[in-house]
Protein backbone atom coordinates (compact mmCIF):
# COMPACT_ATOMS: atom_id res chain seq x y z
CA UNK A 1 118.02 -253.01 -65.66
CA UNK A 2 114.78 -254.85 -64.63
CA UNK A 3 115.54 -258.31 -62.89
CA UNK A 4 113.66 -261.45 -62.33
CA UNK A 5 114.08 -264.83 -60.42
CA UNK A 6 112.36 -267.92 -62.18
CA UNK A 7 111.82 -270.45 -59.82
CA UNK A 8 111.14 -274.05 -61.95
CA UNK A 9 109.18 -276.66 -60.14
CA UNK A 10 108.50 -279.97 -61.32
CA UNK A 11 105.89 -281.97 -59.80
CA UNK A 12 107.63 -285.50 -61.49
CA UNK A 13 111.23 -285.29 -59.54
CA UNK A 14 112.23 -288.86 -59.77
CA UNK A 15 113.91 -289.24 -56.95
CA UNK A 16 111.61 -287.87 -54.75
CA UNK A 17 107.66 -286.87 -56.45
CA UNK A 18 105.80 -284.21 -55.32
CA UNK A 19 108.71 -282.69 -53.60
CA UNK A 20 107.58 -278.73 -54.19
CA UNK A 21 104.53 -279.89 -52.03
CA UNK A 22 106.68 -281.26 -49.19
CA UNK A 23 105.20 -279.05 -46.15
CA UNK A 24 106.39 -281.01 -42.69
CA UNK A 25 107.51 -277.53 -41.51
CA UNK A 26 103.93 -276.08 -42.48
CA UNK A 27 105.04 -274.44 -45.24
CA UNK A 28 105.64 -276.09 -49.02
CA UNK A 29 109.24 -276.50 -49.97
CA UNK A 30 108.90 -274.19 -53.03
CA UNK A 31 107.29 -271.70 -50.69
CA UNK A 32 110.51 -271.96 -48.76
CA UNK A 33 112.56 -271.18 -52.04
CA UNK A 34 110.26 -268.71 -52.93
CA UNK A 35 110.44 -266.87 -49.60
CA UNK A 36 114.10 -266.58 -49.92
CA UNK A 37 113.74 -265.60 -53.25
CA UNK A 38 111.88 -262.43 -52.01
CA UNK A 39 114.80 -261.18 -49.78
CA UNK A 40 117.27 -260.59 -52.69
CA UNK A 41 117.34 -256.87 -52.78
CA UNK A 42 118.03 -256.67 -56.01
CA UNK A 43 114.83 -258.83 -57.58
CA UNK A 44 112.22 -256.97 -59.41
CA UNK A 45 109.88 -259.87 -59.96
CA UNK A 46 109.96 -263.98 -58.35
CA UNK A 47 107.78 -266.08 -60.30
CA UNK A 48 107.23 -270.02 -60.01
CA UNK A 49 107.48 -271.62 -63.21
CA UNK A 50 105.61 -275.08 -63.19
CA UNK A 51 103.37 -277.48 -65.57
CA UNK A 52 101.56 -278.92 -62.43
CA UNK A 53 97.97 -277.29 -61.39
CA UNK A 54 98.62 -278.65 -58.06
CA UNK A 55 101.84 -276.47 -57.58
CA UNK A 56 99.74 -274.11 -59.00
CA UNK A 57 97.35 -273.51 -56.52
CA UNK A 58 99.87 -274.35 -53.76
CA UNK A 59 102.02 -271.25 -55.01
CA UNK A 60 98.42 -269.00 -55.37
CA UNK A 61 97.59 -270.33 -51.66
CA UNK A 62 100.61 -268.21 -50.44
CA UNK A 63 99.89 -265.59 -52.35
CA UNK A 64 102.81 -266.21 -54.52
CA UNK A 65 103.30 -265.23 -58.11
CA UNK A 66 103.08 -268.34 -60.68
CA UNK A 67 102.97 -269.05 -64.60
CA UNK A 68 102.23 -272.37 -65.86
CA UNK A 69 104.01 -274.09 -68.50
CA UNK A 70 103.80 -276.38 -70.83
CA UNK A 71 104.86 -280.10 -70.23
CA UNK A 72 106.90 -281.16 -73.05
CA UNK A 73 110.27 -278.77 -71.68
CA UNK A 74 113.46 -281.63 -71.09
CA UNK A 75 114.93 -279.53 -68.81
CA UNK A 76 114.38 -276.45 -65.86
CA UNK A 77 116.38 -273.84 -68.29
CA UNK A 78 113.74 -274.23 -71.02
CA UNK A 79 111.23 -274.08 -68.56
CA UNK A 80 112.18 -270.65 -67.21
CA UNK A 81 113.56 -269.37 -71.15
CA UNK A 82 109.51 -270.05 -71.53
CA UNK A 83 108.44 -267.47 -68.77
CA UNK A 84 111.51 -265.20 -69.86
CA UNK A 85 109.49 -264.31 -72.68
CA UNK A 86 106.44 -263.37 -71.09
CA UNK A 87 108.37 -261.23 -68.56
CA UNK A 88 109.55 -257.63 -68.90
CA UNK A 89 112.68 -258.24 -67.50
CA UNK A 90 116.50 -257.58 -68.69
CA UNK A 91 118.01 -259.92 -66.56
CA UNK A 92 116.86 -263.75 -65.92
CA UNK A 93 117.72 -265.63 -62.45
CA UNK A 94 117.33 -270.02 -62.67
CA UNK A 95 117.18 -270.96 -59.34
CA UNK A 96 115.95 -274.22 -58.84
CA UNK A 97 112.81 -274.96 -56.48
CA UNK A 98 114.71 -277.31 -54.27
CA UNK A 99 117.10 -274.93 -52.50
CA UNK A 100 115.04 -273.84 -49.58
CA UNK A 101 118.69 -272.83 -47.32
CA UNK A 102 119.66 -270.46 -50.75
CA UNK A 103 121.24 -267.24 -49.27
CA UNK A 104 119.57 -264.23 -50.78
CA UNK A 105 123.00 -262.55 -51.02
CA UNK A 106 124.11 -264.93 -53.49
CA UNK A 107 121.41 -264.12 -55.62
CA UNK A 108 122.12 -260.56 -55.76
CA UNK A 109 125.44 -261.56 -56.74
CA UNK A 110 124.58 -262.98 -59.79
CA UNK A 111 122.64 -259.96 -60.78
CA UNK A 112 126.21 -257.60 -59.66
CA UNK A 113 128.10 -259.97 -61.85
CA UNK A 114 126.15 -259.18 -65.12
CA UNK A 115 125.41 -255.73 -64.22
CA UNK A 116 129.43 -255.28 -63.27
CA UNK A 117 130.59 -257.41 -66.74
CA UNK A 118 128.60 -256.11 -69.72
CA UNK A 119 130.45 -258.28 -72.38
CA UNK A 120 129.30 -261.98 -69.93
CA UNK A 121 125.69 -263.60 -70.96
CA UNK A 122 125.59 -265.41 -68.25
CA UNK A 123 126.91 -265.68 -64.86
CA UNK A 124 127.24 -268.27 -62.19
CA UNK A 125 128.75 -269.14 -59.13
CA UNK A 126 131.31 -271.42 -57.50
CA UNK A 127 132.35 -272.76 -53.57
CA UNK A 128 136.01 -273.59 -52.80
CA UNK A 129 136.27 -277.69 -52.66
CA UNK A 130 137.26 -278.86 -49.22
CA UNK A 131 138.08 -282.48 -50.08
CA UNK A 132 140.14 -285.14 -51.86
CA UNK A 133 136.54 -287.16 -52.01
CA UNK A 134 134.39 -283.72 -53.06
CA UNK A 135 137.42 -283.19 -55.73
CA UNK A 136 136.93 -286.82 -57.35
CA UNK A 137 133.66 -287.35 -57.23
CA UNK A 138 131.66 -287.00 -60.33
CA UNK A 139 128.23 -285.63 -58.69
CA UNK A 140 130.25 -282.78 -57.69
CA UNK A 141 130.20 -280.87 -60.22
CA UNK A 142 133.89 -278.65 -60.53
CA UNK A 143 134.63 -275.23 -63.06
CA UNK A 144 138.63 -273.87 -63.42
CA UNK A 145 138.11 -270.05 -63.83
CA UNK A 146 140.63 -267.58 -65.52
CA UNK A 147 142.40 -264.33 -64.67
CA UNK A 148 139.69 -262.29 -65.39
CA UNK A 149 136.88 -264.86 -63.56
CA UNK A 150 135.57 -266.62 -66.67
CA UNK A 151 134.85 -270.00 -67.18
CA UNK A 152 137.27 -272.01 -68.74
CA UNK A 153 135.70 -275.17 -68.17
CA UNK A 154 133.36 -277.09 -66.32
CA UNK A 155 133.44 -281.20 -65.48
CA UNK A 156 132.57 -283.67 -63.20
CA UNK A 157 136.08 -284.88 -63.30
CA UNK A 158 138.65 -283.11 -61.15
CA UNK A 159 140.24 -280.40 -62.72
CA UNK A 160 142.40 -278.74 -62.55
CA UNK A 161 144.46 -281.88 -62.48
CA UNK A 162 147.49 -282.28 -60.29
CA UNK A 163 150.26 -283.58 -62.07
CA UNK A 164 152.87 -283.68 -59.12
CA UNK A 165 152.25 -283.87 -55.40
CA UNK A 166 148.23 -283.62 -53.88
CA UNK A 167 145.54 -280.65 -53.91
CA UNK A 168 145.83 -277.86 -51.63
CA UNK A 169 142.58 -277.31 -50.67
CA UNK A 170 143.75 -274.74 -47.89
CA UNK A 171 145.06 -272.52 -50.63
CA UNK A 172 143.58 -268.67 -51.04
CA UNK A 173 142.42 -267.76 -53.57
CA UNK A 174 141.27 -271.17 -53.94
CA UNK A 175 142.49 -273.23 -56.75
CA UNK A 176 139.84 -276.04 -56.79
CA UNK A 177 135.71 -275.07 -57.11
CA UNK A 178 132.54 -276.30 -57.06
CA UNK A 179 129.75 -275.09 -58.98
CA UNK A 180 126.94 -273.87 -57.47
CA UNK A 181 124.25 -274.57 -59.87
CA UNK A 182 122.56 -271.09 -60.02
CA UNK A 183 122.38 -269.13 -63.23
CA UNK A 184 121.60 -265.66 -64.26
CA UNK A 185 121.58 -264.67 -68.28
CA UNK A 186 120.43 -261.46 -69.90
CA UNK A 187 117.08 -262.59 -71.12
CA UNK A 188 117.70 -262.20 -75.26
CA UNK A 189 120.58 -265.08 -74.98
CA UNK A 190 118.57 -267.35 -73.11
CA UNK A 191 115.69 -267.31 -75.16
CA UNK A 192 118.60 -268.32 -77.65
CA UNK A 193 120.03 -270.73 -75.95
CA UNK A 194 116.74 -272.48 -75.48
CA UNK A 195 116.29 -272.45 -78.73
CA UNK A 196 119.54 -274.38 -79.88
CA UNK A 197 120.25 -277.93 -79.47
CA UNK A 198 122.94 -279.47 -77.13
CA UNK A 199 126.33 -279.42 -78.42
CA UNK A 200 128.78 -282.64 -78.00
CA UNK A 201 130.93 -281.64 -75.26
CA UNK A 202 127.27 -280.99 -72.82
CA UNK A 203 125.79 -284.46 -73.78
CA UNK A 204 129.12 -285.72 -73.13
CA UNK A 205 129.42 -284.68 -69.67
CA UNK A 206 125.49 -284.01 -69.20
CA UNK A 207 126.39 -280.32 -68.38
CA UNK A 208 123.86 -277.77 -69.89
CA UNK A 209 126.32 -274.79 -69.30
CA UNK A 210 129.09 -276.38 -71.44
CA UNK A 211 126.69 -275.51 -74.59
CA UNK A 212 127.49 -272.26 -73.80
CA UNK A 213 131.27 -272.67 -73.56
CA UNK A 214 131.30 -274.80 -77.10
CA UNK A 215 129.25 -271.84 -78.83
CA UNK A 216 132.01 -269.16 -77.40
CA UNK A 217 129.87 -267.24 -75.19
CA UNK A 218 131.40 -266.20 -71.92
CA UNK A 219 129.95 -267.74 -68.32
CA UNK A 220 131.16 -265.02 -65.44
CA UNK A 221 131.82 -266.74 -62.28
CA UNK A 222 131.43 -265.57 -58.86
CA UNK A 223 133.05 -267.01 -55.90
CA UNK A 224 131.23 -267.49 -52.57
CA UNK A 225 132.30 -268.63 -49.23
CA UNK A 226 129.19 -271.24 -48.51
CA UNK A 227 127.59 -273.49 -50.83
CA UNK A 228 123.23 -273.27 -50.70
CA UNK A 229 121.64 -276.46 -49.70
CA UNK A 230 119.68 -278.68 -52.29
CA UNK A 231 117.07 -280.98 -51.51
CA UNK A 232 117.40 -284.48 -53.89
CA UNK A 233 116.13 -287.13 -51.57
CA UNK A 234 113.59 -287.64 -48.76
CA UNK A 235 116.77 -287.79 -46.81
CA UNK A 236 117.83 -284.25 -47.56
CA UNK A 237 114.07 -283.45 -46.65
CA UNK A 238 114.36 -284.53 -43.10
CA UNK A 239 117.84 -282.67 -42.78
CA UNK A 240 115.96 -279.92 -44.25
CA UNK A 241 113.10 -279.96 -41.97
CA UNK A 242 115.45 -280.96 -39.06
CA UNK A 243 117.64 -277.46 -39.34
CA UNK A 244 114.29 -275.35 -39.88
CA UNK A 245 113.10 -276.68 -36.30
CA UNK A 246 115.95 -276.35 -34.33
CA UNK A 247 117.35 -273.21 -36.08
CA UNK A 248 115.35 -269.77 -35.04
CA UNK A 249 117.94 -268.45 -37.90
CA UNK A 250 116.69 -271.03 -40.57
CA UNK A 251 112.94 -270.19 -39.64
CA UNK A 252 113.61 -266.06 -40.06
CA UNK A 253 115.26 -266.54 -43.18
């Protein structure tokens, strides 16, 4: 099966604008994601998706491949369904432009969990939880998978709930999980999925994946060890940029 990461980048982040063009380390932030990107073995094709002619050129500059988009999309999924159906691909990787730490090997795993799980549209991934305060707090975003590694559900409340005693987080196989928010679909469902609108339970919880759970499609989840590192804030930015200085590791990647 062919294979493609879309990399979405939004010049209009509101917490932080112009954050694709962030280049303190002397190289753009999305050219960081897209760099990573390239090291998945299994990746046919990386392509930035944007509506902005100034991530445009900054993509061309590096001799990366981009495909502009139109402006109108509410969210990064439709934005990447858009270039899904210019692309001769069977498989289509999300990964956002803001995860310039992402470990290559993860993305390979999503692309092993479709290839490995014919009857799952979709596949993501999820960390073990470490904390009481990761566990209840609704930015972190948790999934309870069943015996066969399916989604059951995903919240930003803590499930599974713990009806007597406290969370084990020590336990193995873990029992609590955070979701990693990387996504890879076989490319004829998400051009579907753009195409419907939300269902109650995702506007609910503001979850785009639970639209697939309410329609009855299956979300494959993958378990790995580290979670990748997102950049929301000029904060994160300057850890960011921090790590790739001191860190002959970070600057190899």
């Amino acid at each position: 099966m062919k294979t493609a990461i879309v990399i979405p980048a939004r010049y209009a982040s509101t917490r932080l604008p112009g954050k694709p063009l962030l280049r303190q380390t002397g190289k753009y932030l999305v050219q960081h994601v897209y760099e990573r990107a390239c090291q998945a073995k299994l990746a046919d094709t990386v392509v930035v998706a944007t509506d902005d002619p100034r991530i445009v050129s900054a993509v061309e500059s590096f001799g990366g491949h981009v495909v502009r988009t139109r402006r109108d999309h509410p969210s990064g999924t439709d934005r990447v369904a858009e270039v899904a159906g210019q692309l001769d691909a069977d498989l289509i990787l999300n990964l956002q432009g803001d995860e310039p730490l992402i470990d290559p090997n993860n993305l390979d795993l999503l692309f092993d969990l479709l290839s490995q799980h014919p009857n799952a549209d979709m596949a993501t991934l999820a960390t073990p939880l470490h904390s009481l305060e990761q566990w209840q707090n609704p930015n972190c975003v948790k999934v309870v998978r069943d015996a066969t590694g399916r989604a059951l559900y995903f919240s930003r409340s803590p499930i599974p709930y713990v009806r007597d005693g406290k969370p084990d987080f020590t336990l193995r196989p873990a029992r609590f999980l955070l979701h990693v928010g990387l996504y890879a679909y076989r490319r004829p469902f998400l051009l579907r999925l753009a195409a419907l609108p939300p269902e109650p339970l995702e506007q609910l919880e503001k979850l785009e994946q639970l639209r697939v759970l309410a329609l009855g499609n299956p979300i494959q989840v993958g378990i790995v060890e580290q979670n990748g590192f997102g950049v929301d804030t000029y904060e994160d930015y300057q850890r960011f940029v921090a790590a790739y200085r001191l860190s002959p590791t970070v600057r190899a990647a």
